[in-house]
Protein backbone atom coordinates (compact mmCIF):
# COMPACT_ATOMS: atom_id res chain seq x y z
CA UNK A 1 8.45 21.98 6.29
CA UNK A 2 10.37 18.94 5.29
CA UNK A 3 8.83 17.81 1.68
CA UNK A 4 10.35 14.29 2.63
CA UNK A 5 8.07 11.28 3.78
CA UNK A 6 7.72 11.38 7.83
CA UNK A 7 7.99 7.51 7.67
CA UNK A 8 11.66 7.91 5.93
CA UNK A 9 12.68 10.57 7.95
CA UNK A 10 11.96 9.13 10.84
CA UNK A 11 13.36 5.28 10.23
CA UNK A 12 16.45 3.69 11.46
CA UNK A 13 19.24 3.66 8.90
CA UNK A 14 19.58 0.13 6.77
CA UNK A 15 22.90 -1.81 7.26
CA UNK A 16 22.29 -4.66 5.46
CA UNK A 17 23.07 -3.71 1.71
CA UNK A 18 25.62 -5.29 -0.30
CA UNK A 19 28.72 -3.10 -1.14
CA UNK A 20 30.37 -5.42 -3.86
CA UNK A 21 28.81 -5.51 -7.19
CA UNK A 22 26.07 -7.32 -7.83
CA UNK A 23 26.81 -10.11 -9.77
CA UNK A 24 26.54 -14.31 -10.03
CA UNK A 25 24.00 -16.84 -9.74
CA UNK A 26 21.18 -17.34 -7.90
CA UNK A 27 17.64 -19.07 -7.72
CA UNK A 28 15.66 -15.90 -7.32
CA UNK A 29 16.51 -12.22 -8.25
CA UNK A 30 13.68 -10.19 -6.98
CA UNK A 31 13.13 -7.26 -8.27
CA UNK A 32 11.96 -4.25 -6.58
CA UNK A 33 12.53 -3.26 -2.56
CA UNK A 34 9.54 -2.48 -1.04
CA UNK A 35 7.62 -4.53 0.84
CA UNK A 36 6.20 -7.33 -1.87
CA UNK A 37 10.06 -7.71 -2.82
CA UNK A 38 11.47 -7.83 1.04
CA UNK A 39 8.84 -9.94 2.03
CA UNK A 40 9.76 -12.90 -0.90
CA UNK A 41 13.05 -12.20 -0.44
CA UNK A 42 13.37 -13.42 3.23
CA UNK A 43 10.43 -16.46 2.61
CA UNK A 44 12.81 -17.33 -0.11
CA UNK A 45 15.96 -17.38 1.71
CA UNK A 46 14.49 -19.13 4.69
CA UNK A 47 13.99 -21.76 2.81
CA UNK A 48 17.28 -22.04 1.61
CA UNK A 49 16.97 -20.28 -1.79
CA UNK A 50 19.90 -18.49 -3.13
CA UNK A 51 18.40 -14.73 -2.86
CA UNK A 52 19.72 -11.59 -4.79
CA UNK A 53 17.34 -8.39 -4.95
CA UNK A 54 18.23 -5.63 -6.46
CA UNK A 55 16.40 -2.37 -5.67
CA UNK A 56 16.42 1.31 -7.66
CA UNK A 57 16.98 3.82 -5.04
CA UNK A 58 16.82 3.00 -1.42
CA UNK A 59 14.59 -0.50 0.26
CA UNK A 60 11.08 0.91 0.72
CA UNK A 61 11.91 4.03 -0.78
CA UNK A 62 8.70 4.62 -2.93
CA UNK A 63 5.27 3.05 -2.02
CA UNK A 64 6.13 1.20 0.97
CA UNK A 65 7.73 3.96 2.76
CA UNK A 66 5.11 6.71 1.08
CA UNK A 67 1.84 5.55 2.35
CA UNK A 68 -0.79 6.32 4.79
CA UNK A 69 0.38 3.63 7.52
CA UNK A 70 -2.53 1.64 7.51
CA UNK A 71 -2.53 -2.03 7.38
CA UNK A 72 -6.24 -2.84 7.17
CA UNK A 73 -8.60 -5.58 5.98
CA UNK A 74 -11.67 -4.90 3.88
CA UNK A 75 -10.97 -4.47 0.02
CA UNK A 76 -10.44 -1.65 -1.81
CA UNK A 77 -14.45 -1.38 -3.39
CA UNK A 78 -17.42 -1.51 -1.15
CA UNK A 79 -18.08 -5.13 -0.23
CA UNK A 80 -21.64 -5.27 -1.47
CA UNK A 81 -20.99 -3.83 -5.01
CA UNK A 82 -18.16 -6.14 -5.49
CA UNK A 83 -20.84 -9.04 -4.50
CA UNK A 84 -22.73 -7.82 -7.54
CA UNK A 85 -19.88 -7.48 -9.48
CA UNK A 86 -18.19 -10.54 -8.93
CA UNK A 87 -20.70 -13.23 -7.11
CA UNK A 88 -20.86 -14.04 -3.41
CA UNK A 89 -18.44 -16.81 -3.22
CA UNK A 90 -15.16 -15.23 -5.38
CA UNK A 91 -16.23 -11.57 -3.01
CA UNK A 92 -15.75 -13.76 0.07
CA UNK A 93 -12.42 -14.93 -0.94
CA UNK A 94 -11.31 -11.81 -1.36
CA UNK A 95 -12.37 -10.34 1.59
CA UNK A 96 -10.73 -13.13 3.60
CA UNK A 97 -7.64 -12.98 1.85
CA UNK A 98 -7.18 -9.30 3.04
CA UNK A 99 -8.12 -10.34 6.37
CA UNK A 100 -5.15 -12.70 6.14
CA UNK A 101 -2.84 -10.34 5.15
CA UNK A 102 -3.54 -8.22 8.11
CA UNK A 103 -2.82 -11.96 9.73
CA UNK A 104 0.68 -11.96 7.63
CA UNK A 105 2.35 -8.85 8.92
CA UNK A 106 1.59 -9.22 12.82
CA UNK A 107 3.22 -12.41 12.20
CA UNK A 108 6.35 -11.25 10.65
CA UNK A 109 6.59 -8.26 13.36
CA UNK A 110 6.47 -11.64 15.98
CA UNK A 111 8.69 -13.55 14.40
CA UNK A 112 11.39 -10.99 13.51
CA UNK A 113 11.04 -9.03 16.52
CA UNK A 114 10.14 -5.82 14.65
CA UNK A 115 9.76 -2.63 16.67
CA UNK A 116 7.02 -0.60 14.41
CA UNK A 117 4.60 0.77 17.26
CA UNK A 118 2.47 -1.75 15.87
CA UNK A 119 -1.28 -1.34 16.85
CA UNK A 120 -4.60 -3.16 16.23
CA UNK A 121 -7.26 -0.42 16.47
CA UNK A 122 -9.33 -1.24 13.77
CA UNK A 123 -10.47 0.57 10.68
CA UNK A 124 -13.21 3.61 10.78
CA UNK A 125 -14.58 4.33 6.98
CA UNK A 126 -16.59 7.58 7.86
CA UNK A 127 -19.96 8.61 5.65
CA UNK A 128 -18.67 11.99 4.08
CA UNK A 129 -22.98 12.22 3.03
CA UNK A 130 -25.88 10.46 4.46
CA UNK A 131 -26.30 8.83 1.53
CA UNK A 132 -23.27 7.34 2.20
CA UNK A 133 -24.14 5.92 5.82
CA UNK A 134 -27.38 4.07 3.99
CA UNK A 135 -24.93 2.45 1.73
CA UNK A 136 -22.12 1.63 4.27
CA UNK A 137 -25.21 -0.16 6.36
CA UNK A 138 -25.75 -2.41 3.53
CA UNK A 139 -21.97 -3.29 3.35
CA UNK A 140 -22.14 -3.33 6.83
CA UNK A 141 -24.63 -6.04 6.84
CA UNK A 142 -23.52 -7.90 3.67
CA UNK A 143 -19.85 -8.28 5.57
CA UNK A 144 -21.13 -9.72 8.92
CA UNK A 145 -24.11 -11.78 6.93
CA UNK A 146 -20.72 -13.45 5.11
CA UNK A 147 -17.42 -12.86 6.55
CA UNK A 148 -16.54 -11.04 9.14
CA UNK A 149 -19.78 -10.70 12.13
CA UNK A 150 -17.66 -8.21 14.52
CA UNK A 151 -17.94 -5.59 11.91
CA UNK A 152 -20.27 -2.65 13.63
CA UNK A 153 -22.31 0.77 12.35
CA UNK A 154 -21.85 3.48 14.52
CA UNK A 155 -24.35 6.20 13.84
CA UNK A 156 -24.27 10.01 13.39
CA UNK A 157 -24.96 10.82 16.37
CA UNK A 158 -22.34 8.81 18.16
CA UNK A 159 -19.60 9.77 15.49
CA UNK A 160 -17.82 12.77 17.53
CA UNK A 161 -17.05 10.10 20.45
CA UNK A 162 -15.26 8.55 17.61
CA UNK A 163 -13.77 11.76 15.57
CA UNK A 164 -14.04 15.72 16.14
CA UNK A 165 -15.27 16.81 12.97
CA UNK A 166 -18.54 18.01 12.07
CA UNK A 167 -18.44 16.67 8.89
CA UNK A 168 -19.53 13.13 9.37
CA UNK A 169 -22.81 10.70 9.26
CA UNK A 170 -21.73 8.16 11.01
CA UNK A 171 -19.17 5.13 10.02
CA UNK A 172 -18.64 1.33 9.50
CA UNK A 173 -15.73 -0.20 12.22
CA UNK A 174 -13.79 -3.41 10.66
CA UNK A 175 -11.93 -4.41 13.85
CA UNK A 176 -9.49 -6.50 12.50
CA UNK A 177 -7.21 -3.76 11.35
CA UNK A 178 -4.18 -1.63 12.44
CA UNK A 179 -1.73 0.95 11.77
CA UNK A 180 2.11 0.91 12.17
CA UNK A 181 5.20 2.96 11.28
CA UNK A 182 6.01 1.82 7.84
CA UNK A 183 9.70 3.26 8.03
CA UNK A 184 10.59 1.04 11.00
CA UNK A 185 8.40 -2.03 10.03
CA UNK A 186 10.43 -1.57 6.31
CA UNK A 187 13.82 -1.38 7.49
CA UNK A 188 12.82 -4.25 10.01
CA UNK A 189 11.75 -6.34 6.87
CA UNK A 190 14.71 -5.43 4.77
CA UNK A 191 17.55 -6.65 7.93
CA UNK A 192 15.53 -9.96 8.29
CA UNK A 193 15.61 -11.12 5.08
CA UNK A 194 19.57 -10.29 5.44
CA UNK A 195 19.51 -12.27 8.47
CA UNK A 196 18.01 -14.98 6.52
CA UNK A 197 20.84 -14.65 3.66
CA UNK A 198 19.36 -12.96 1.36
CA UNK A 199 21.95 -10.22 -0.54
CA UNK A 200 19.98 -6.66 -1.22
CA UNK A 201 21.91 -4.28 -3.82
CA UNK A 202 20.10 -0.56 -3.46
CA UNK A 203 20.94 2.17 -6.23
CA UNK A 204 20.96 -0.72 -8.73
CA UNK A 205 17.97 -0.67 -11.40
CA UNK A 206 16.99 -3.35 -13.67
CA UNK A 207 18.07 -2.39 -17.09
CA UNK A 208 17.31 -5.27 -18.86
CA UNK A 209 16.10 -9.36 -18.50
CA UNK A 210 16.39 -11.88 -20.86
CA UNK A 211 15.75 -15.88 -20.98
CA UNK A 212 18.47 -17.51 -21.70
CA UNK A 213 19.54 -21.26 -21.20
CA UNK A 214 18.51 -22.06 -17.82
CA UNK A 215 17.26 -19.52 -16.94
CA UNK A 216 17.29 -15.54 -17.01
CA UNK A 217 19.93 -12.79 -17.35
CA UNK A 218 19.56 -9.74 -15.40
CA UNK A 219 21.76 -6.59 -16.27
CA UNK A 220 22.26 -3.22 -14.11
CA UNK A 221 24.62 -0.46 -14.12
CA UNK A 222 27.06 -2.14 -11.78
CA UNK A 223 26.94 -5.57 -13.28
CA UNK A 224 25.07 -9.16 -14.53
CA UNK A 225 23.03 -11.38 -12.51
CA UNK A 226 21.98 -14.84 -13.81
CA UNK A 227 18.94 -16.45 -11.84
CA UNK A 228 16.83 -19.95 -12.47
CA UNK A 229 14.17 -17.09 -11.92
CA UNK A 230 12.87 -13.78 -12.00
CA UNK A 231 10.35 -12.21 -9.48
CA UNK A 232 9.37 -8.83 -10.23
CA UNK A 233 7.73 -6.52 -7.13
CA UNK A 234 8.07 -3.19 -9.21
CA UNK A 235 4.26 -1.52 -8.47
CA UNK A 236 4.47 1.70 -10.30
CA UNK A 237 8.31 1.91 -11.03
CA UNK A 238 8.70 4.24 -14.25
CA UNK A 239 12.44 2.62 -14.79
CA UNK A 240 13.35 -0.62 -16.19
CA UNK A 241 12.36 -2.50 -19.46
CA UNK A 242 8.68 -3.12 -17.86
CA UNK A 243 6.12 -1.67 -20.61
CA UNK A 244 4.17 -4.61 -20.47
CA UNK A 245 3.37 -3.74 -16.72
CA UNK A 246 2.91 0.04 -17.13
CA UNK A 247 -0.01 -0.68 -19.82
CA UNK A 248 -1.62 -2.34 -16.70
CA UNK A 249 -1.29 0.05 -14.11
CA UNK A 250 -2.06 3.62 -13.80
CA UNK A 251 0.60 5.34 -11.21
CA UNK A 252 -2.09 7.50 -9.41
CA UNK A 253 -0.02 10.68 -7.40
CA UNK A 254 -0.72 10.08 -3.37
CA UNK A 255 -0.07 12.96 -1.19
CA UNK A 256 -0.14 13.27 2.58
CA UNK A 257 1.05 15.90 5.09
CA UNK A 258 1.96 15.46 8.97
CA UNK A 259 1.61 18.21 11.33
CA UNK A 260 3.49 19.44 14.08
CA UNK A 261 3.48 17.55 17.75
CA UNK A 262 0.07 17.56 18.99
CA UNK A 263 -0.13 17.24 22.74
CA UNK A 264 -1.90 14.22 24.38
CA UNK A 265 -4.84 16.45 25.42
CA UNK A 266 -5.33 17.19 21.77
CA UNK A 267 -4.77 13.83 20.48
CA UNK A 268 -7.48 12.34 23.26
CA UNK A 269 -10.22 15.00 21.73
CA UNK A 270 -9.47 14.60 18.09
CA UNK A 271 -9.17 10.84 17.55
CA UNK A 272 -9.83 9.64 21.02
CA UNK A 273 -9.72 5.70 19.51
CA UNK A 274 -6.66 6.42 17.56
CA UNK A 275 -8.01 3.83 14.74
CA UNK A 276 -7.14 4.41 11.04
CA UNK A 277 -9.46 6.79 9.60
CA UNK A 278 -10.76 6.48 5.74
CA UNK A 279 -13.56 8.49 4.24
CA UNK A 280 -16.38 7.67 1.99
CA UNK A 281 -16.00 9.65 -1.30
CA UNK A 282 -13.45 8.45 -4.01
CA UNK A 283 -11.45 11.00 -4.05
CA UNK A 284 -11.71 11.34 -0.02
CA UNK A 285 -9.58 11.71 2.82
CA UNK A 286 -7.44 9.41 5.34
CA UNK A 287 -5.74 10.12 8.63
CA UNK A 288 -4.48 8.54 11.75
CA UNK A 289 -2.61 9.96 14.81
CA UNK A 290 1.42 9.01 14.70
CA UNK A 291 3.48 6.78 17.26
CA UNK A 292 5.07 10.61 18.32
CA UNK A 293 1.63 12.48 18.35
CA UNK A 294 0.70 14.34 14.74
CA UNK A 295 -2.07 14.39 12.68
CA UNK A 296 -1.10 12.40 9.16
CA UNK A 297 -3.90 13.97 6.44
CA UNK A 298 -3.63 12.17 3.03
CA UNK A 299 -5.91 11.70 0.20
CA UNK A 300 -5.41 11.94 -3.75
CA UNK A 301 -5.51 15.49 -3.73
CA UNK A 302 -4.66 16.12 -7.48
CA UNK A 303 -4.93 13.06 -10.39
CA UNK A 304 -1.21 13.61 -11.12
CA UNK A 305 2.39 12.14 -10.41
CA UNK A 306 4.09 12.92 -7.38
CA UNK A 307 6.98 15.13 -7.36
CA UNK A 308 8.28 18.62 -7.37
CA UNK A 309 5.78 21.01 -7.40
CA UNK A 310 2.85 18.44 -7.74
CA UNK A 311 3.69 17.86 -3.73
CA UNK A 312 3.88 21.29 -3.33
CA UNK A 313 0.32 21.84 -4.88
CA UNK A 314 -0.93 18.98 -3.20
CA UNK A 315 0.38 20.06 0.09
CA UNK A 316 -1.64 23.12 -0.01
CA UNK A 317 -4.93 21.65 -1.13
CA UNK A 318 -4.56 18.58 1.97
CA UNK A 319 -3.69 21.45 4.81
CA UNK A 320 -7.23 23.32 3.47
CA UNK A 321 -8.62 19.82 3.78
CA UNK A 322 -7.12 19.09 6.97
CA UNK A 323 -8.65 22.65 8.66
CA UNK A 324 -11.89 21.93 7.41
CA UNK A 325 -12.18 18.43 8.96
CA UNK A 326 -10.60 19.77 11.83
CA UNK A 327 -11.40 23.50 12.57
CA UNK A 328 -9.42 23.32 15.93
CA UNK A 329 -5.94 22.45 13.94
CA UNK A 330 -6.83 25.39 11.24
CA UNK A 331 -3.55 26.91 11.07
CA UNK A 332 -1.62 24.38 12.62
CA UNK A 333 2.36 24.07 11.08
CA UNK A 334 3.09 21.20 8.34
CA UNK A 335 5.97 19.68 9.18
CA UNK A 336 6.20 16.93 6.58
CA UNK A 337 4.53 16.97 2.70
CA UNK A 338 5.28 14.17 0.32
CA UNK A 339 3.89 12.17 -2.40
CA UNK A 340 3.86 8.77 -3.81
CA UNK A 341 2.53 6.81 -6.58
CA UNK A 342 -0.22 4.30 -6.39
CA UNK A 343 -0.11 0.89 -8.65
CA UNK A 344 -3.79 1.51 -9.51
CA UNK A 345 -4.91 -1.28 -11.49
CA UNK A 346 -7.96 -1.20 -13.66
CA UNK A 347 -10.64 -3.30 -11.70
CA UNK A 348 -8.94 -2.04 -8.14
CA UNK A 349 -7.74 -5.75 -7.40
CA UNK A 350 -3.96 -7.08 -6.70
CA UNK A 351 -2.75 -9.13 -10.34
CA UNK A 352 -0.05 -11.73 -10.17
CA UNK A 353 0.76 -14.68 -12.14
CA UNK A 354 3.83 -15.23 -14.93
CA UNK A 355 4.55 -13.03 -17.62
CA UNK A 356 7.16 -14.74 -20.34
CA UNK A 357 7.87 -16.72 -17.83
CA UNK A 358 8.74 -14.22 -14.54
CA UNK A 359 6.97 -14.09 -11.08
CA UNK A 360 4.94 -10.84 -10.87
CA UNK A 361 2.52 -9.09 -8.19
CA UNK A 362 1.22 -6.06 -8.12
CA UNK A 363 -1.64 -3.71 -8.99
CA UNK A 364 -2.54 -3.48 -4.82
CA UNK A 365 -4.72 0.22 -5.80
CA UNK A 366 -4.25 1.88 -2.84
CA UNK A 367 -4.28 -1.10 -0.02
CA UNK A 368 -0.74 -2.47 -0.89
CA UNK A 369 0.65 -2.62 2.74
CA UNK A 370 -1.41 -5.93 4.14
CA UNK A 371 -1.61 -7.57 0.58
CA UNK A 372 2.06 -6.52 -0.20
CA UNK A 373 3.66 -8.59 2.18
CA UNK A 374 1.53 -11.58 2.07
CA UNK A 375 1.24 -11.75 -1.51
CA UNK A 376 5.28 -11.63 -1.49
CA UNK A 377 5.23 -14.47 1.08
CA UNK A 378 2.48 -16.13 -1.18
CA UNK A 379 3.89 -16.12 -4.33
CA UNK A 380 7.37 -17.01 -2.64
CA UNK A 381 6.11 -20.66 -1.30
CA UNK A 382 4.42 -20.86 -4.60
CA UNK A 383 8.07 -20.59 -6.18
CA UNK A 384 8.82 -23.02 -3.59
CA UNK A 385 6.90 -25.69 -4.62
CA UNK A 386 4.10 -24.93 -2.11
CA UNK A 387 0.64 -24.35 -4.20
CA UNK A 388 -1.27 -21.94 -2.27
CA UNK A 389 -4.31 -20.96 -3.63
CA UNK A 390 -5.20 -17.17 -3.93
CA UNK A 391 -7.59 -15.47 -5.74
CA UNK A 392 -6.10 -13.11 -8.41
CA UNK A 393 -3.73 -15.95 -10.14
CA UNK A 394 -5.51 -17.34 -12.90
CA UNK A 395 -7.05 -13.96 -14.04
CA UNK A 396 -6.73 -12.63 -17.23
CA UNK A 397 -5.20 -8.92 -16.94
CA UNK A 398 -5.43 -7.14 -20.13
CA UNK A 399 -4.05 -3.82 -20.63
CA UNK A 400 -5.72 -0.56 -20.16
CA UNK A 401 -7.75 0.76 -23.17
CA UNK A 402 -5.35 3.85 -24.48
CA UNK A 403 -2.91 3.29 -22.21
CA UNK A 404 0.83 2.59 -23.67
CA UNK A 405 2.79 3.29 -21.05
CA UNK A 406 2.23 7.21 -20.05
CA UNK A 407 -0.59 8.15 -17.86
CA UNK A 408 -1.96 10.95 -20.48
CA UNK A 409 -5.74 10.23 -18.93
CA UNK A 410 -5.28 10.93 -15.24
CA UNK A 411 -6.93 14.45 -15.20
CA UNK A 412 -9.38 13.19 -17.39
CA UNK A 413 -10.12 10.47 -13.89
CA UNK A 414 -9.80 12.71 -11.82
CA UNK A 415 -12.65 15.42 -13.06
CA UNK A 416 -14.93 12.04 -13.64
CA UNK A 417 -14.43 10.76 -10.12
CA UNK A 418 -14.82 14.39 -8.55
CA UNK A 419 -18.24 14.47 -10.52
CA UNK A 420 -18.87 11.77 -9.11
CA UNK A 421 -18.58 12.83 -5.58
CA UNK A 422 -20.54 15.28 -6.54
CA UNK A 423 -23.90 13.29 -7.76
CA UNK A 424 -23.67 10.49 -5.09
């Protein structure tokens, strides 16, 4: 067992980084290489902009090349309580802003040309209780009563033509939803805005930013960057001077594991629709069938940061999960285990604006890869001059209560949310 993401593993090498130091001016340095920070980089540069992002580690090397491989509408809360929570009208703007970012990446796989096994299957979230079916119906019919009318229930006892588990009461399809491999569609991303002239430096972290006349100056290890601006696509990142940021976000651990080859026979029986698969409960289960035939199992197995023997752990608890969803792969060899953190924000909704005076977005809790790249794109043309609206840029974002910076409380979430599974 490889404890390496499948998606990294598995993606074509980058040759588009810059080998020289990273140094000069420019009218954007983006910060951060996943796919928020990719996608600005190459709407910047196509326009013309003078384009220098720097990157950590590797270009999607945390939460764009550690996730589920779903790019999905439908927000991250159930439609109808965020009606109640927010008010019909600012609800349907968020929906239909995810349903444009779905919109956003197909376009960028056209336009580029991006070979990512791409496919528009749709989105099944499963009821993990009864209870839960009776309150995806009322989503159900909030969604097509506002936004989206395709949407469709399909009851228990036409869920195992859908999925072969006993373990579910039915389900709510979005249609407008797909999956793709996020290695491929990454690396894609990361040569285009290259094409485009943008200049990527990997291995180089942020290790300060200050104003200065004109403008900013960014510092790394390998040298000085001054930029007219500053865009920062850092999710989660626990390096570089962003406290301000971390006191915002809670880095929730994300594990998933990918079994051995399943054949076609196998495949057809399991997940016969080869949609993406979410489950009902909060700290629940999703899963989708790879471009090369395995079984991808992920959830938020343990409330704790990824890495070292956290993956290990988690490994173990999502291949028990896995056999009890699906008793006929009980047993079945793991051949990838990895984790990654989650930019959970407080209220579970993308944040971006301008903090002293730099670009930010982030906070996507979870469904990051849709709103990721169009928020990048977004928030791009709005650096451009071009004033998109969107709904999460004039909100206030205060800081979590107790938080400064380390995630002390995440057990403390964890046991809530399980209890909470528990009652409803």
């Amino acid at each position: 067992m490889q404890f390496d993401s499948y998606w990294l593993a598995t993606a074509p090498a980058f040759s588009g980084a810059r080998q020289t130091p990273p140094e000069g001016r420019y009218d954007v340095v983006v910060v951060g290489g996943g796919f928020t920070g990719l996608s600005a980089a190459r709407t910047l540069a196509r326009s013309g902009a003078r384009v220098a992002l720097i990157e950590a580690g590797r270009v999607i090397g945390e939460a764009s090349g550690r996730n589920g491989g779903q790019c999905n509408t439908g927000v991250a809360q159930d439609y109808a309580s965020l009606v109640e929570q927010l008010g019909r009208e600012r609800a349907q703007s968020h929906y239909r802003h995810y349903a444009e970012a779905v919109a956003s990446v197909r376009q960028v796989i056209a336009e580029e040309r991006i070979e990512c096994d791409y496919r528009h299957h749709g989105k099944l979230k499963l009821a993990a209780k009864p209870e839960h079916y009776a309150k995806l119906a009322r989503s159900a019919e909030a969604i097509a009563r506002d936004v989206a009318p395709e949407v469709e229930l399909i009851p228990r006892d036409m869920i195992r033509h859908e999925v072969d588990s006993p373990l579910f009461h039915g389900g709510l399809l979005q249609k407008n939803g797909g999956q793709m491999h996020m290695g491929r569609f990454g690396i894609g991303l990361a040569e285009a805005a290259v094409a485009h002239g943008a200049q990527l430096f990997e291995h180089t972290p942020m290790r300060g930013v200050a104003r200065q006349a004109g403008g900013y100056r960014v510092t790394t290890p390998a040298g000085t960057l001054q930029a007219d601006n500053v865009l920062l696509a850092t999710g989660a990142s626990r390096q570089g001077p962003l406290g301000w940021f971390r006191r915002r976000l809670a880095p929730v651990g994300s594990f998933i594991v990918v079994t051995a080859p399943l054949s076609e026979a196998q495949c057809r029986a399991l997940l016969p629709q080869r949609r993406a698969y979410v489950t009902s409960r909060i700290v629940g289960h999703y899963f989708r069938l790879t471009p090369d035939n395995r079984l991808l199992f992920g959830g938020r197995a343990r409330f704790a940061m990824s890495g070292g023997k956290s993956d290990t752990k988690s490994g173990e608890i999502l291949r028990r999960g896995l056999g009890h969803a699906f008793p006929s792969l009980a047993g079945i060899d793991i051949d990838y285990c990895w984790g990654g953190l989650v930019d959970m924000s407080r209220d579970r909704l993308p944040h971006a604006g301008r903090h002293d005076g730099m670009y930010y977005v982030m906070g996507y809790s979870g469904h990051g890869v849709q709103m990721s790249v169009h928020m990048g794109q977004r928030l791009a043309e709005a650096m451009l001059g071009q004033r998109h609206a969107y709904p999460w840029q004039e909100r206030h974002w205060p800081a979590i209560p107790g938080h400064f910076g380390k995630p002390w409380f995440l057990p403390l979430v964890g046991g809530w949310y399980r209890l909470q599974d528990r009652w409803h």
